[in-house]
C-alpha atoms as a PDB file:
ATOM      1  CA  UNK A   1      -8.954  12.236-137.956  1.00  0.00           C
ATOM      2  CA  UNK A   2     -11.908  10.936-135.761  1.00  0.00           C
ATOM      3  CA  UNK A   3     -12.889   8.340-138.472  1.00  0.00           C
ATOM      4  CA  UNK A   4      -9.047   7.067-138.116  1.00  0.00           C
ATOM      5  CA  UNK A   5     -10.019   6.970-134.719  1.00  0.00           C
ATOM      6  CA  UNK A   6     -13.210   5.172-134.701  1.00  0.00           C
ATOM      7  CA  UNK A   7     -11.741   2.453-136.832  1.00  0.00           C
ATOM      8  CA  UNK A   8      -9.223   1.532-133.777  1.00  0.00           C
ATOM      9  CA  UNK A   9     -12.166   1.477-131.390  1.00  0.00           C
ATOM     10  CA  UNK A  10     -14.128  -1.432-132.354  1.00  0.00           C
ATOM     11  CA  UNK A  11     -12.414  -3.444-130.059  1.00  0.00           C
ATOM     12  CA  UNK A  12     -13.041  -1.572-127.145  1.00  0.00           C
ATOM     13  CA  UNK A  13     -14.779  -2.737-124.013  1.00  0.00           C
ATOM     14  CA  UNK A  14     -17.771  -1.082-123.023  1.00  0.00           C
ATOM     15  CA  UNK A  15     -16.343  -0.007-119.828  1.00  0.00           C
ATOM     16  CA  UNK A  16     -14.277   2.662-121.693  1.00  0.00           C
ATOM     17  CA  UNK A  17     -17.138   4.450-123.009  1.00  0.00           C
ATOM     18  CA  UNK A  18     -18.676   7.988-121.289  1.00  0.00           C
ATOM     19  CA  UNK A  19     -21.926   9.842-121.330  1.00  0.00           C
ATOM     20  CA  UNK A  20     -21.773  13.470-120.333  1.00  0.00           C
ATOM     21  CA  UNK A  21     -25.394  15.665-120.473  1.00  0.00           C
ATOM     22  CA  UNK A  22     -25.057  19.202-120.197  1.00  0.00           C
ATOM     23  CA  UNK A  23     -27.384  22.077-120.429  1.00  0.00           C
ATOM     24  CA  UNK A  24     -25.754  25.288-121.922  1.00  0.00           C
ATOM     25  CA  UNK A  25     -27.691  28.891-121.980  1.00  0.00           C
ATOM     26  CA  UNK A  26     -26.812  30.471-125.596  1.00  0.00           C
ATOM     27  CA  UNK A  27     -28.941  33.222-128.219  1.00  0.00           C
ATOM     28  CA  UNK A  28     -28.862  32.926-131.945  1.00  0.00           C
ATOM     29  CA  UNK A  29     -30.853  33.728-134.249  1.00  0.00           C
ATOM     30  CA  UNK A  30     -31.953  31.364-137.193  1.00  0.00           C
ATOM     31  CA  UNK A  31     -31.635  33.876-140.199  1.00  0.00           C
ATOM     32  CA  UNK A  32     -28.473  35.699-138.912  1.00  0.00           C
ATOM     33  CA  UNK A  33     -30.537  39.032-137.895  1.00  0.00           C
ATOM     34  CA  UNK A  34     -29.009  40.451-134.455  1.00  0.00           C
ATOM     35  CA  UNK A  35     -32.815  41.682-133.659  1.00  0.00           C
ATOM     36  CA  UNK A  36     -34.089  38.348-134.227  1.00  0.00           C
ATOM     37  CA  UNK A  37     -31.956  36.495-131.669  1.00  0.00           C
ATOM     38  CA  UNK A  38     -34.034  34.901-128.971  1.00  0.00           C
ATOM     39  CA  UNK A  39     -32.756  32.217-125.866  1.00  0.00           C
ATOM     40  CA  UNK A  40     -32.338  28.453-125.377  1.00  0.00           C
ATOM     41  CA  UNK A  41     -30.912  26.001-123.283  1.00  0.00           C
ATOM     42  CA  UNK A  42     -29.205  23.220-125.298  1.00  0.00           C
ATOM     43  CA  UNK A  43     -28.791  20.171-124.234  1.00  0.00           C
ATOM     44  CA  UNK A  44     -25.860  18.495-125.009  1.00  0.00           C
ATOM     45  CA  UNK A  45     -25.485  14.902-124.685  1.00  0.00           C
ATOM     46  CA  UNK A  46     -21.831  13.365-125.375  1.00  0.00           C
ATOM     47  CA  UNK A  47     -20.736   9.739-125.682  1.00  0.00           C
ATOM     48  CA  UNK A  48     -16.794   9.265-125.215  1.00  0.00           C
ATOM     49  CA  UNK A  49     -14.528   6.999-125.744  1.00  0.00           C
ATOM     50  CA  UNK A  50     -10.961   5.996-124.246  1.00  0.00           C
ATOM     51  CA  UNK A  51      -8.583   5.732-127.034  1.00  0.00           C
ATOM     52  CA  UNK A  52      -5.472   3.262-125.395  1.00  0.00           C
ATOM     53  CA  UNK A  53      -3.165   6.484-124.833  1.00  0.00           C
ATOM     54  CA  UNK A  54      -5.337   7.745-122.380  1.00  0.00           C
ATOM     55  CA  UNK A  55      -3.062   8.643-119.607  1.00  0.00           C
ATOM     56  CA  UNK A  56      -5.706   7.470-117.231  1.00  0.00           C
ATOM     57  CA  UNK A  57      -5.444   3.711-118.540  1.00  0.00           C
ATOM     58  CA  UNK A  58      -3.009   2.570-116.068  1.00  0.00           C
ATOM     59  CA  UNK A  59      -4.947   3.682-112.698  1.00  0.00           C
ATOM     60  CA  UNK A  60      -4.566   1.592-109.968  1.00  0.00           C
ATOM     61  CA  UNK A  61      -8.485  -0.132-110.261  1.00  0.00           C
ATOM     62  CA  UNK A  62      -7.148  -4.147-109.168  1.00  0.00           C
ATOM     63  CA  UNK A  63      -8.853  -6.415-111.004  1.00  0.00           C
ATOM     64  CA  UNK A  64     -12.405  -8.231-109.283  1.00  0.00           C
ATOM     65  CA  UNK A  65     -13.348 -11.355-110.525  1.00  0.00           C
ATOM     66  CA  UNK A  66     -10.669 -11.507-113.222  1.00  0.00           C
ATOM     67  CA  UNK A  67     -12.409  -7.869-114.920  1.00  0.00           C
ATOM     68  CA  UNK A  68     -10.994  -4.797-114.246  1.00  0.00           C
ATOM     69  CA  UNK A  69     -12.696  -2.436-111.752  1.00  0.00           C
ATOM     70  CA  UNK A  70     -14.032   0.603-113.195  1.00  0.00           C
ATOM     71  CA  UNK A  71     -12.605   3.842-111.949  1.00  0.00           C
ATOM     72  CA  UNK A  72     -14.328   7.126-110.729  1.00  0.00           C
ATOM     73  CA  UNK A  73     -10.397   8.747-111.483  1.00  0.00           C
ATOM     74  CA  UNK A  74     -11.671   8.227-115.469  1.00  0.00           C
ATOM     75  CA  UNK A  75     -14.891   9.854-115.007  1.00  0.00           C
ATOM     76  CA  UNK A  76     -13.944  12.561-113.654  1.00  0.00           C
ATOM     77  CA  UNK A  77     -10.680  13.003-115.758  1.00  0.00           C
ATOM     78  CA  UNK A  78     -13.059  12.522-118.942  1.00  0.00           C
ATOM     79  CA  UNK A  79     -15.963  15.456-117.961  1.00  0.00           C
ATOM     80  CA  UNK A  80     -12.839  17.574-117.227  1.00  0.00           C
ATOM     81  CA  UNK A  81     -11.835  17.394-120.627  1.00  0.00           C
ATOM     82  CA  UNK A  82     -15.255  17.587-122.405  1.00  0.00           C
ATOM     83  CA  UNK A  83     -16.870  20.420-119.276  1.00  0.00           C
ATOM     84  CA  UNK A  84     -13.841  22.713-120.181  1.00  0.00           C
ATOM     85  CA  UNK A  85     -14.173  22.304-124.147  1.00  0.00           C
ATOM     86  CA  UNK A  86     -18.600  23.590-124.093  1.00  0.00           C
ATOM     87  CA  UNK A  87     -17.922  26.158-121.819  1.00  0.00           C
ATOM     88  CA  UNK A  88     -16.874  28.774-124.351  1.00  0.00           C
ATOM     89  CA  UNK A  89     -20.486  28.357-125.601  1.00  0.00           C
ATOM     90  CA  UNK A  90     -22.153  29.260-122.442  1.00  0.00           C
ATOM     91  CA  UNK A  91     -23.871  32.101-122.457  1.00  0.00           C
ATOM     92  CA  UNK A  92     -22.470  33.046-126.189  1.00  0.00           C
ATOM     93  CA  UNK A  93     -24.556  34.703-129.483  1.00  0.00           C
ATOM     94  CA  UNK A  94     -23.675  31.667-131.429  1.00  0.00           C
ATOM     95  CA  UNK A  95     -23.822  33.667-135.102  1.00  0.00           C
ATOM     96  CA  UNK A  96     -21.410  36.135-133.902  1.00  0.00           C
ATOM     97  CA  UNK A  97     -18.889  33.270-133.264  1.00  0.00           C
ATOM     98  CA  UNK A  98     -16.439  32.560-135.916  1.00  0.00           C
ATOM     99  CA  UNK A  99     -16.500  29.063-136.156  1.00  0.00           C
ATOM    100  CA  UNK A 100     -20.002  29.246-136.874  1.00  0.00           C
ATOM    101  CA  UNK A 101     -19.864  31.719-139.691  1.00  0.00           C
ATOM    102  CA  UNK A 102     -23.317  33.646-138.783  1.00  0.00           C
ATOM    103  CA  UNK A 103     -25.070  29.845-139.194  1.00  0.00           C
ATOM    104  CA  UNK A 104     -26.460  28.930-136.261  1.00  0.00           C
ATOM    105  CA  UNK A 105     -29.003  26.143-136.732  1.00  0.00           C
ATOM    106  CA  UNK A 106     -29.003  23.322-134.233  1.00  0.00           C
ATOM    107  CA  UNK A 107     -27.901  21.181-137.284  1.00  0.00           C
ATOM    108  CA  UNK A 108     -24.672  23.191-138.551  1.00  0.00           C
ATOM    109  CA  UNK A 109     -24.176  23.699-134.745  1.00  0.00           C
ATOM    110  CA  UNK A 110     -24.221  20.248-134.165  1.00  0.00           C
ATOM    111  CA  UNK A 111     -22.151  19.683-136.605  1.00  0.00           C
ATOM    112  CA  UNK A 112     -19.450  22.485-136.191  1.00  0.00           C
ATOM    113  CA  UNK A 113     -19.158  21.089-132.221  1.00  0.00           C
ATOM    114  CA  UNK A 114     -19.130  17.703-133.076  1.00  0.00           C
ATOM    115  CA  UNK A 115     -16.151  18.494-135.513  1.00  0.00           C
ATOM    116  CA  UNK A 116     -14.132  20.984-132.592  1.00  0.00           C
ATOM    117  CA  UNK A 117     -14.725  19.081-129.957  1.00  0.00           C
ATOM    118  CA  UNK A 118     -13.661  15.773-131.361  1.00  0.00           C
ATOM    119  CA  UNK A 119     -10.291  17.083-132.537  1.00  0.00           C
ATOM    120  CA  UNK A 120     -10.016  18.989-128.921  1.00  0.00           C
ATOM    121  CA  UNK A 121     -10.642  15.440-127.241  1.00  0.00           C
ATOM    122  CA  UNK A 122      -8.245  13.242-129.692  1.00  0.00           C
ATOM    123  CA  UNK A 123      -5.646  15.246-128.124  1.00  0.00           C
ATOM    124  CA  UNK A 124      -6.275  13.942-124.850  1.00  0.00           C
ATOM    125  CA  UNK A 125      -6.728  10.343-126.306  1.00  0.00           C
ATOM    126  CA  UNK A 126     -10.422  10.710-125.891  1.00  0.00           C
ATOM    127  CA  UNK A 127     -12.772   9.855-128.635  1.00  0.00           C
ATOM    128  CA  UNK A 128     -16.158  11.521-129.152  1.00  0.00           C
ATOM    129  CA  UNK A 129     -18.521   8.517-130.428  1.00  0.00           C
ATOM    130  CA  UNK A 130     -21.278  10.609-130.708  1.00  0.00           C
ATOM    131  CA  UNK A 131     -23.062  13.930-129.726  1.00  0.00           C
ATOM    132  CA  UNK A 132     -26.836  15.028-129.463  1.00  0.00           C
ATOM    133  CA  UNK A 133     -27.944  18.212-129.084  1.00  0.00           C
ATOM    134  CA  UNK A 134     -31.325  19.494-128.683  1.00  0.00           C
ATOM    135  CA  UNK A 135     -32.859  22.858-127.949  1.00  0.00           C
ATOM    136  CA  UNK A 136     -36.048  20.924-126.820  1.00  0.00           C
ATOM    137  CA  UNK A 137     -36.812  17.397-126.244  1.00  0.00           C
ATOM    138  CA  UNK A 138     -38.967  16.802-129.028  1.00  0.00           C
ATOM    139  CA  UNK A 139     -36.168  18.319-131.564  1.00  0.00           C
ATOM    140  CA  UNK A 140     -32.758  16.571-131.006  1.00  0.00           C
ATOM    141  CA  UNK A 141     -30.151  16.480-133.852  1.00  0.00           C
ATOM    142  CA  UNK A 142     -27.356  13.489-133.796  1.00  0.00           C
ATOM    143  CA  UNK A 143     -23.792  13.826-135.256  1.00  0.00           C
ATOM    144  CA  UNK A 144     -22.061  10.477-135.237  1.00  0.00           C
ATOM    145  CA  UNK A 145     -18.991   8.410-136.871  1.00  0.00           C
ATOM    146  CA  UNK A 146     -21.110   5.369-136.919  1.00  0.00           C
ATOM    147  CA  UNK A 147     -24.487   4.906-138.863  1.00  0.00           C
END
């Protein structure tokens, strides 16, 4: 479904695209062992899209200098959206979740989020371009449609 998506977004401006950071507390454990689980902070990074059904589209912006003016409304509507979607991690034993299946490496939980969360935002006519999510700066994993 998202790589339908991303095929109709070539096109778009680069005023329709979002980046959203945000720093969620979770446990997990890398070898699925409740007395193993220890603490992190993720940080999430997300890059979104407007898809052309975005019911935010037609807000009253004017046009400046014959480009459209760029609208706080958006922003705010967007990180609604995405804000509402991560917080079900916060806080969470990621292995106990189902959607994880008892794997909860930053890669398959990259993955598994970048997967949710994209068909959660496609709903609203929101495309998620790409997602990074770290548990420390030096160890980032990246989930994207493009290469």
């Amino acid at each position: 479904m998202a790589d339908r998506a991303a095929g109709n977004q070539t096109k778009q401006n680069l005023d329709d695209r979002y980046c959203f950071r945000y720093f969620i507390p979770i446990t997990h454990s890398a070898d699925n062992v409740l007395e193993h689980r220890h603490s992190h902070t993720l940080e999430i990074t997300t890059y979104i899209c407007l898809l052309s059904g975005f019911i935010q589209d037609d807000i009253p912006g004017g046009v400046q200098n014959g480009a459209k003016k760029r609208s706080l409304e958006k922003f705010g509507e967007i990180e609604k959206y995405a804000s509402a979607f991560l917080k079900r991690y916060e806080g969470k034993y990621l292995n106990a979740m189902e959607e994880f299946g008892g794997d909860a490496s930053i890669e398959h939980v990259g993955d598994v989020i970048y997967q949710v969360m994209s068909e959660y935002l496609l709903k609203e006519q929101l495309f998620l371009e790409r997602l990074e999510i770290g548990e420390n700066p030096l160890r980032v994993y990246v989930v994207s449609t493009y290469l």
